[in-house]
Protein backbone atom coordinates (compact mmCIF):
# COMPACT_ATOMS: atom_id res chain seq x y z
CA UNK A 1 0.00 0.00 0.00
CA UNK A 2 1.09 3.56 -0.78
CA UNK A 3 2.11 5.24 2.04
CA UNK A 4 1.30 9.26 3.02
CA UNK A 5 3.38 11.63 4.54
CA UNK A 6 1.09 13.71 7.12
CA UNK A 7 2.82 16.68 8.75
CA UNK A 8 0.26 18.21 10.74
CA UNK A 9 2.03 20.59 13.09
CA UNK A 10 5.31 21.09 14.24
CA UNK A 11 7.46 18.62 17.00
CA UNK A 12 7.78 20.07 19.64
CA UNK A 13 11.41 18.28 20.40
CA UNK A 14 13.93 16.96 17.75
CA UNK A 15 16.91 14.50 18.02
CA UNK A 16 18.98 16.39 15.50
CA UNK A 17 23.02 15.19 15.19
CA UNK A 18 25.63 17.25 12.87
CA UNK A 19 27.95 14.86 12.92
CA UNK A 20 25.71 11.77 11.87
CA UNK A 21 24.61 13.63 8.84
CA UNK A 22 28.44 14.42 7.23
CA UNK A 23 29.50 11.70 4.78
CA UNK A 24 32.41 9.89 5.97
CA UNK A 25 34.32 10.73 2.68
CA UNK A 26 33.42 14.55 2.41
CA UNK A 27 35.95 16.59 1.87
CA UNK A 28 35.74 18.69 4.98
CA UNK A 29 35.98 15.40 7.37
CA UNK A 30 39.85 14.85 5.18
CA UNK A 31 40.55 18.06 5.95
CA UNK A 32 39.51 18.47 9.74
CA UNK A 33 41.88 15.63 10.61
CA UNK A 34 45.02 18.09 9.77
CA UNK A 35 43.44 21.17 10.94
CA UNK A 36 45.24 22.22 14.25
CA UNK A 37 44.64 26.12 14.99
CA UNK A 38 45.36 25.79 18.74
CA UNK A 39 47.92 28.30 18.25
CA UNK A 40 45.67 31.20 16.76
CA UNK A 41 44.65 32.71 19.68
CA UNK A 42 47.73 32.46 21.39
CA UNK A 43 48.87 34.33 18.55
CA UNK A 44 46.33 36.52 18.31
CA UNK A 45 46.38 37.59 21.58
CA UNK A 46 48.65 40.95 22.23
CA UNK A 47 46.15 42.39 19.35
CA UNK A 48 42.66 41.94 21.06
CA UNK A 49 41.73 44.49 23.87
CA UNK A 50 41.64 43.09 27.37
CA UNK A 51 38.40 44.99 28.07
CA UNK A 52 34.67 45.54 25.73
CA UNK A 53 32.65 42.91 24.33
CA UNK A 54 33.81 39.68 23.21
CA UNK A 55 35.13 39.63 19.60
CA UNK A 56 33.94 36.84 17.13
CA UNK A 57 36.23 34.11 17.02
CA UNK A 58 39.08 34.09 15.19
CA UNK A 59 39.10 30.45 14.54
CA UNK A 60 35.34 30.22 13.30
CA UNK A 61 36.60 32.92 10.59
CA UNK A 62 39.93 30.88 10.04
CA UNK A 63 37.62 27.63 9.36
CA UNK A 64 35.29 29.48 7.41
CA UNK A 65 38.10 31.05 5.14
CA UNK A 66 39.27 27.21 4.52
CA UNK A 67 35.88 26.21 3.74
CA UNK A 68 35.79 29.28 1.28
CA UNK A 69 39.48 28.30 -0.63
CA UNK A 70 38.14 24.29 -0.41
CA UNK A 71 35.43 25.27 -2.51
CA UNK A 72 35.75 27.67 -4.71
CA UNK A 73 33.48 30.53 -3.18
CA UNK A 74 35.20 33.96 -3.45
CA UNK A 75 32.75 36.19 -2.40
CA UNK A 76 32.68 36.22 1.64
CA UNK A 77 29.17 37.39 1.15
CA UNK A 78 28.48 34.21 -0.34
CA UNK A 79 30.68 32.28 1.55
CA UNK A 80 28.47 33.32 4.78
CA UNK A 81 25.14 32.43 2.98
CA UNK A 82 26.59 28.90 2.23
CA UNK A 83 28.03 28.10 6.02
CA UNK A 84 24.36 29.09 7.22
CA UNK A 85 22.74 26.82 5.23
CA UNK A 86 24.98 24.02 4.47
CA UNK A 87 24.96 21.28 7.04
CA UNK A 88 28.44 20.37 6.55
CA UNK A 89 30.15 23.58 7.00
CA UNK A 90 28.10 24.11 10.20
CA UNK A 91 29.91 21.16 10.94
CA UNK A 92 33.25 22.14 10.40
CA UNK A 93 33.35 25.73 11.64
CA UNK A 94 31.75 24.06 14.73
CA UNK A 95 28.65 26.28 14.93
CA UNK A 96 25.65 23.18 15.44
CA UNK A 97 22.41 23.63 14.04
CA UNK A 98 21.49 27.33 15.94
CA UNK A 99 25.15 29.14 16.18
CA UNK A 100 25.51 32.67 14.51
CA UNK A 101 26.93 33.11 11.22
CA UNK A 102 29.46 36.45 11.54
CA UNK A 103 28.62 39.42 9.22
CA UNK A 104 30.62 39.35 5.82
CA UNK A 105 32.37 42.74 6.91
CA UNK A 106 33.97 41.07 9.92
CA UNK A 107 36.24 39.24 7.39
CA UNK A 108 37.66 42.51 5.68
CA UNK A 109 37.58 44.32 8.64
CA UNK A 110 40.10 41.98 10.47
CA UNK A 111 42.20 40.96 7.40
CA UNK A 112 43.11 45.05 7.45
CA UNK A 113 43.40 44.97 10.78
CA UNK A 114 44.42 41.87 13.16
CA UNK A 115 45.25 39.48 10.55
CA UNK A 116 47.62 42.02 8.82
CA UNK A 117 49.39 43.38 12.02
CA UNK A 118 49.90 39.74 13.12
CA UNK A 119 50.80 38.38 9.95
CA UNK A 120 48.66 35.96 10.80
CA UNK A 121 47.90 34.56 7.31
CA UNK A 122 51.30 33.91 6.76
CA UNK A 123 51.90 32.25 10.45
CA UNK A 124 48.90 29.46 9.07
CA UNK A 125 50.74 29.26 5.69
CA UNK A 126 53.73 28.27 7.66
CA UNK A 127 52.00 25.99 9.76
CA UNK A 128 50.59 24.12 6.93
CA UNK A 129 53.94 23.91 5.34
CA UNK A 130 55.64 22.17 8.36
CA UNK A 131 52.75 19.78 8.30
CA UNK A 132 53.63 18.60 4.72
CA UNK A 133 56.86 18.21 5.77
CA UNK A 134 56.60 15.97 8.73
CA UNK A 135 53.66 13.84 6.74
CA UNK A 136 56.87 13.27 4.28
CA UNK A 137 55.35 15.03 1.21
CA UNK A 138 58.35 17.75 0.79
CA UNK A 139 61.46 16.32 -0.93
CA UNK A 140 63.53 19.86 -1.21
CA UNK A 141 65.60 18.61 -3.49
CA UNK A 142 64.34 20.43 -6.59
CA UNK A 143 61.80 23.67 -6.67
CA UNK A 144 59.84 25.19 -9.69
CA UNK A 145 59.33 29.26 -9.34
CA UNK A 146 56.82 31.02 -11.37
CA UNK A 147 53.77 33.43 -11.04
CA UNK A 148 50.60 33.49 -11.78
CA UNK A 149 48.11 37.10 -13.34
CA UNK A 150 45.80 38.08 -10.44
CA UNK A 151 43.64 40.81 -12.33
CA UNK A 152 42.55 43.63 -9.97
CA UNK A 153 39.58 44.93 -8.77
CA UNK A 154 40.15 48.34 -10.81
CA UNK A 155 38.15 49.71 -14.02
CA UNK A 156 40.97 49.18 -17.20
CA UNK A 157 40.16 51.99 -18.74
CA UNK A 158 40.82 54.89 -15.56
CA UNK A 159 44.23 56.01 -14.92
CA UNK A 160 46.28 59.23 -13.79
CA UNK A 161 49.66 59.59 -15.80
CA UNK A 162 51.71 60.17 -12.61
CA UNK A 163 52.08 59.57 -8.69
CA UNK A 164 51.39 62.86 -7.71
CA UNK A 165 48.17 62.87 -9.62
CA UNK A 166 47.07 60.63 -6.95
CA UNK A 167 45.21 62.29 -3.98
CA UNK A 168 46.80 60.66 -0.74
CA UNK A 169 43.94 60.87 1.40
CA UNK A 170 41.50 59.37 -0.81
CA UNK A 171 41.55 55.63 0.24
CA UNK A 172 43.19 53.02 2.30
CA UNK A 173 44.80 51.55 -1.11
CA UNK A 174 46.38 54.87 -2.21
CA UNK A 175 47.60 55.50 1.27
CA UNK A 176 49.15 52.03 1.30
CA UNK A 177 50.87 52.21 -2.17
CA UNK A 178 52.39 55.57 -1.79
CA UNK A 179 54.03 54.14 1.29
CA UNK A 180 55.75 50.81 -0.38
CA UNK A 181 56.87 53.38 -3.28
CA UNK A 182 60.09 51.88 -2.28
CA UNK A 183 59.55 48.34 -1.70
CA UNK A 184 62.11 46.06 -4.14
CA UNK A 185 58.12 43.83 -4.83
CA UNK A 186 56.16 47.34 -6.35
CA UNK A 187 57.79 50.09 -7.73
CA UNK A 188 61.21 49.80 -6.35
CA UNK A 189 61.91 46.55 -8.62
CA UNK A 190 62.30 49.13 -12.11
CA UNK A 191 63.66 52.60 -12.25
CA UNK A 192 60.64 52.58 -15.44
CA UNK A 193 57.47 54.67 -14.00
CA UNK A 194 54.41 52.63 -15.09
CA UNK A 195 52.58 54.85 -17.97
CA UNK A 196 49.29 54.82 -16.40
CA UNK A 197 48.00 54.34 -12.75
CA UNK A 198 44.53 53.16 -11.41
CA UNK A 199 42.80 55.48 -9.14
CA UNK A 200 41.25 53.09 -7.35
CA UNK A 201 44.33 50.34 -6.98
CA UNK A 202 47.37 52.22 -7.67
CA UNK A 203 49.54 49.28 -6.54
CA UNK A 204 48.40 47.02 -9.31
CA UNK A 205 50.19 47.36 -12.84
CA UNK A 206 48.62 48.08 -16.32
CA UNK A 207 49.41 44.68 -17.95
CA UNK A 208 48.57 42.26 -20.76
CA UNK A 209 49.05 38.55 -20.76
CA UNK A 210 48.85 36.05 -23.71
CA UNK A 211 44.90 35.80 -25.20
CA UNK A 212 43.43 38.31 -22.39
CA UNK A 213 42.52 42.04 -22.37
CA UNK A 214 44.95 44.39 -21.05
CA UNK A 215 43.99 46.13 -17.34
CA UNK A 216 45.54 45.92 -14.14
CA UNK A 217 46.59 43.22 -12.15
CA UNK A 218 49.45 41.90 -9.83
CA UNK A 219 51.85 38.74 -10.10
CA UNK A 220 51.06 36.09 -7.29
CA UNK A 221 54.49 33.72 -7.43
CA UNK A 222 55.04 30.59 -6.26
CA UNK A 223 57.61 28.53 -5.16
CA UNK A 224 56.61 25.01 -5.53
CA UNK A 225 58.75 21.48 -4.40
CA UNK A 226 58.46 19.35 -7.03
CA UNK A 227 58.27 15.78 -5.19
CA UNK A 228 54.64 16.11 -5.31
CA UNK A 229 53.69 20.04 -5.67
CA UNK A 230 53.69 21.63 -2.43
CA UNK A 231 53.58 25.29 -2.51
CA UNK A 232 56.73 26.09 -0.39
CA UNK A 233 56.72 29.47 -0.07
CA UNK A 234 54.43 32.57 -1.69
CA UNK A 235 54.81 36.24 -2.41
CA UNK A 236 53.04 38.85 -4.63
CA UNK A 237 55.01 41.48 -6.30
CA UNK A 238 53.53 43.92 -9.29
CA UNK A 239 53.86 42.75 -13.03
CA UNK A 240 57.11 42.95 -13.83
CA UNK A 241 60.25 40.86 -14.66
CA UNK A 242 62.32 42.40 -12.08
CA UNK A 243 59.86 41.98 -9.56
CA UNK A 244 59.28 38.66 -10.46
CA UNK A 245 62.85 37.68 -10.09
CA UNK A 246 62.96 39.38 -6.68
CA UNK A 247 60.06 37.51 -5.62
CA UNK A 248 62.19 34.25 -6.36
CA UNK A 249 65.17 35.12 -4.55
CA UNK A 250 63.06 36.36 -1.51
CA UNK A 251 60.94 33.35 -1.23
CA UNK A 252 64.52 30.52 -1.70
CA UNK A 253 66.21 32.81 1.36
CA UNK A 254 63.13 32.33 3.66
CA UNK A 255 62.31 29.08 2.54
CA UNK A 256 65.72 28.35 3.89
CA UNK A 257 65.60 30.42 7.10
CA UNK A 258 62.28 29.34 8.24
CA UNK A 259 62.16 25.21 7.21
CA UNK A 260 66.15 24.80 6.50
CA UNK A 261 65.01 23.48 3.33
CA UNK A 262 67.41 24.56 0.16
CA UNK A 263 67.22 23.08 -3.04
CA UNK A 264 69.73 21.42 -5.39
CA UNK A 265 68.06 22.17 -8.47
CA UNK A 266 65.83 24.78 -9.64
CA UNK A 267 63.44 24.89 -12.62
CA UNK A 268 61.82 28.14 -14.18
CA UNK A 269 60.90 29.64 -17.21
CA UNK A 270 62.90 31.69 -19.57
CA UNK A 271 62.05 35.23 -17.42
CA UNK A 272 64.27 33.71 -14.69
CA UNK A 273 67.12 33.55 -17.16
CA UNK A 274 68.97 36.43 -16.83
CA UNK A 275 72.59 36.72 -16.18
CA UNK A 276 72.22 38.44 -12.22
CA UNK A 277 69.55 35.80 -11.71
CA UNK A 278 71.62 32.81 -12.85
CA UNK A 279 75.04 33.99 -11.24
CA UNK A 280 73.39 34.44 -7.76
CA UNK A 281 71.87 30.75 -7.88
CA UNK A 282 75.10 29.34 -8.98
CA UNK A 283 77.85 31.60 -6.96
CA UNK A 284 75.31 32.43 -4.19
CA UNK A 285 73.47 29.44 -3.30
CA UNK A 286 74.71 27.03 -5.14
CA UNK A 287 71.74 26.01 -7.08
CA UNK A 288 71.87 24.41 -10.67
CA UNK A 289 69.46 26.31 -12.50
CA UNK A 290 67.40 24.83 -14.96
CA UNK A 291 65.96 27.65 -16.84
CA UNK A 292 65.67 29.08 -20.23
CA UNK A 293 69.28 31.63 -20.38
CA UNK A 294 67.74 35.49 -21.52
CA UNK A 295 70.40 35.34 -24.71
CA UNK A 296 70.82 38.79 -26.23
CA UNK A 297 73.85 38.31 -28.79
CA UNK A 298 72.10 37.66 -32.14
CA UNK A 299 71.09 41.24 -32.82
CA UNK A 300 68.43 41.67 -35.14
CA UNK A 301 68.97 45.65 -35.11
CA UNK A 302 71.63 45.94 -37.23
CA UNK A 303 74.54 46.44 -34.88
CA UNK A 304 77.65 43.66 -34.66
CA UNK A 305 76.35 40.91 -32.56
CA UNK A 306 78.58 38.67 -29.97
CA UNK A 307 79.01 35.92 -32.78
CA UNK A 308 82.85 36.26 -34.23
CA UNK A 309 83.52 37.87 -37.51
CA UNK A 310 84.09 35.02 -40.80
CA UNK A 311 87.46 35.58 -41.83
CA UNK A 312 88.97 34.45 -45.34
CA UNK A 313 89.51 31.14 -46.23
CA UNK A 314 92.59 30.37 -48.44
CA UNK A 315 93.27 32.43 -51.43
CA UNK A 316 90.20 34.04 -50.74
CA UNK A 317 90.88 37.36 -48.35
CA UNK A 318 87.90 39.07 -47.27
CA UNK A 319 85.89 39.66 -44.22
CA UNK A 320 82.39 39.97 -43.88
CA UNK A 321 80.26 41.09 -40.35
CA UNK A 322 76.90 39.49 -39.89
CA UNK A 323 74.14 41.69 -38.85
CA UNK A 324 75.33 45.05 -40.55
CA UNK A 325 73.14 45.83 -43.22
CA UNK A 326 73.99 46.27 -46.90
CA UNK A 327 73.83 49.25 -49.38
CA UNK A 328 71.03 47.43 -51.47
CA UNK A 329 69.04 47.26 -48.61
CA UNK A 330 69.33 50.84 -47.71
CA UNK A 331 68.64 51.74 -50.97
CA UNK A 332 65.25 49.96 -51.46
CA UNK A 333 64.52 52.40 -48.48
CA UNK A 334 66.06 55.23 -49.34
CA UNK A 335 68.20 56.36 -51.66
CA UNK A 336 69.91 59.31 -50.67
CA UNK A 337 70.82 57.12 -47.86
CA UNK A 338 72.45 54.69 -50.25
CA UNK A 339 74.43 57.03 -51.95
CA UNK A 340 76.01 58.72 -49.00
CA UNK A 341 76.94 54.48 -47.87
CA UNK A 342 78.29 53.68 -50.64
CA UNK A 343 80.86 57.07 -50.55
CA UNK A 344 81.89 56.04 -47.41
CA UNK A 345 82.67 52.90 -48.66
CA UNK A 346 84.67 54.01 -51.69
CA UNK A 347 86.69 55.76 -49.41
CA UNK A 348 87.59 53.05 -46.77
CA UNK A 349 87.86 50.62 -49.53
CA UNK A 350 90.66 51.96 -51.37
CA UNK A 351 93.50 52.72 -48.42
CA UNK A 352 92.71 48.93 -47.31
CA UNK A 353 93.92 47.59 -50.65
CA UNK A 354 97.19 48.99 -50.16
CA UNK A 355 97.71 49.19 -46.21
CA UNK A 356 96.68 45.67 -45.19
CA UNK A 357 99.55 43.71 -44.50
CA UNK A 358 100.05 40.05 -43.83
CA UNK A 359 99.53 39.01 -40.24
CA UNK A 360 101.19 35.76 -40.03
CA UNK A 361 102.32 33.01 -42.27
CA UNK A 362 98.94 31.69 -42.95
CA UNK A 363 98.09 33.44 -46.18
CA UNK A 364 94.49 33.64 -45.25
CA UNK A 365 94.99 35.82 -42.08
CA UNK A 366 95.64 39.51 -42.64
CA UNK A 367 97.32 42.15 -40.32
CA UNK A 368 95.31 45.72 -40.65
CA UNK A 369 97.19 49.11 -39.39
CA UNK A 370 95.61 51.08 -36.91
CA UNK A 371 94.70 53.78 -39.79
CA UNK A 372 93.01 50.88 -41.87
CA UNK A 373 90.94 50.32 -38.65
CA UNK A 374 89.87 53.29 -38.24
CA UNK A 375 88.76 53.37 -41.79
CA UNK A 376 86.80 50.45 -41.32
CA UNK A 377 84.87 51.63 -38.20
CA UNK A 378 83.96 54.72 -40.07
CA UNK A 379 82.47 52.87 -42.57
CA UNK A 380 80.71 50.42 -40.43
CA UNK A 381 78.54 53.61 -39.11
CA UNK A 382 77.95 54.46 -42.57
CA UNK A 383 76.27 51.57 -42.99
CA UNK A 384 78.49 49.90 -45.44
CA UNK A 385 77.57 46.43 -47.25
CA UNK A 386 81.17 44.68 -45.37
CA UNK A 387 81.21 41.36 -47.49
CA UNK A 388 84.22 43.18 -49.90
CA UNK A 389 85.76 45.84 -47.56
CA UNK A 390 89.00 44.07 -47.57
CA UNK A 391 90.78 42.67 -50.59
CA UNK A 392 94.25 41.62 -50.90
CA UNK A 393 96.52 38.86 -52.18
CA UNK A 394 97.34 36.34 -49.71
CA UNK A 395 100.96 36.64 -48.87
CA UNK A 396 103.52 34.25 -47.14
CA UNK A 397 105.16 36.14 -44.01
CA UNK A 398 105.95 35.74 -40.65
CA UNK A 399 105.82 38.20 -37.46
């Protein structure tokens, strides 16, 4: 027989249990078993007033903020809509069926305040950190640094063209970034003023990454162990190279201070790869870097390049510089141009058939007197085409 369902008022009593109605394998139940934040108030402490009301506590908004990062939800608004409804989270921010959620504004309010003062964000990174460690998870034999495009809260389209545009008074974020004006993460990394500044988040830098729209943002970078892809160590820095490479040198020195953990190897991308970068790993810390060298000899602009001049092979004496552009070139661009090149040349062309002078016994290597030289740098900058500037018969000599 069907049965009926026949509610027709209201028990008066209910035997209601949290914990009997969380899964065994949820997510929050994994994560509770780690979760030790005996040590926040302790912490905590010197910052709360010994008289008024009692504050919320810090650990429901430390549990909340984990269930927040667990699941995706970045809007602390939302974030207290779902731990008032959802069983589960009632469960694990320890608030039963009838405990108050805090207001959203308590979050923002303390991470300015307490949380910041404390640095008590970074105290729980830590703490996490050490965890992995002892649950044998950490290897510390090889690291990965890189960072990742946090766009900004800030319209992309307002900006003031210089620092003293700003008006110093007019928010807590224009207060803070003209007082790290200095700091080697924002705009100490670069002598380079950004062209543009947000009003609203002057600390975040006008930048465009591969298939997005340009607007402002900041670099979040990581420092990851590779053994299975712990994040070690964390620091955000503005949108730069410079800052970028700070970031990583910051984050292997207190990665080192505060867990004595220093790696052999270290792997990064080809913005890593410059020549200060690479010599402080090596001579510094001793680090092999695996990275992608920032290689600026092949010049592409026209000037002489790192790459050593092709000198004359036997019975064949000429020189020829790659990279320096030729008179046919210059003329298809301009002609005038061309004319005044090929002068030059003329001119340079005709003391070196007469001055050069064998160098050695090798007939295909030729001596050229310091007047010759000079000859030939004058008609380098006059943009000469230097397959044919010097022509002589191959002698047999010796020094």
């Amino acid at each position: 027989m069907m049965g009926e369902r026949r509610v027709m008022q209201e028990a008066l009593f209910y035997g209601f249990s949290l914990e009997r109605h969380v899964p065994d394998d949820h997510l929050l139940r994994k994560i509770d078993r780690f979760v030790d934040l005996s040590e926040v108030r302790a912490h905590l402490g010197p910052y709360y007033s010994d008289v008024g009301r009692p504050s919320i506590d810090p650990e429901l908004m430390i549990r909340m903020l984990i269930v927040g990062y667990g699941f995706g939800i970045r809007s602390e608004r939302r974030l207290c809509e779902e731990v008032h409804l959802n069983l589960a989270y009632r469960w694990f921010c320890r608030l039963g069926l009838d405990g108050d959620v805090p207001d959203h504004s308590t979050f923002s309010k303390n991470r300015h305040g307490r949380f910041r003062e404390s640095d008590l964000l970074r105290k729980l990174f830590e703490t996490v950190v050490g965890r992995c460690m002892k649950e044998g998870i950490v290897g510390g034999e090889a690291f990965a640094v890189d960072a990742s495009i946090i766009v900004a809260d800030a319209h992309r389209r307002r900006g003031v063209a210089k620092v003293e545009d700003l008006v110093p008074t007019s928010s807590r974020a224009v207060a803070e970034y003209l007082s790290v004006l200095d700091d080697a993460a924002f705009s100490g990394a670069t002598p380079v003023e950004p062209k543009v500044i947000s009003p609203t988040d002057p600390a975040a830098r006008y930048t465009a990454s591969a298939n997005s729209v340009a607007g402002y943002a900041y670099s979040d970078n990581y420092l990851v162990d590779l053994k299975h892809a712990v994040i070690v160590d964390v620091e955000a820095t503005t949108t730069i190279r410079q800052a970028e490479v700070g970031a990583a040198k910051t984050m292997l020195d207190r990665t080192a201070e505060q867990f004595d953990l220093t790696p052999s190897r270290l792997v990064a991308d080809g913005g890593y790869g410059s020549a200060d970068m690479v010599g402080w790993l090596v001579d510094e810390r001793g680090i092999e870097p695996h990275v992608n060298l920032i290689d600026k000899s092949e010049r592409t602009d026209g000037t002489f390049s790192r790459e050593p001049t092709s000198h004359s092979i036997p019975n064949v004496t000429s020189m020829s510089v790659p990279g320096v552009r030729s008179c046919e070139n210059i003329a298809a661009r301009s002609p005038c141009r061309a004319r005044a090149s090929q002068r030059t040349a003329r001119s340079a062309i005709a003391p070196l058939n007469t001055t050069a002078t064998p160098a050695c016994s090798n007939p295909s290597a030729v001596r050229i007197c310091s007047h010759a030289s000079s000859l030939i740098s004058n008609a380098y900058s006059g943009w000469v085409d230097c397959a044919s500037v010097v022509q002589t018969e191959p002698k047999t000599s010796s020094y």
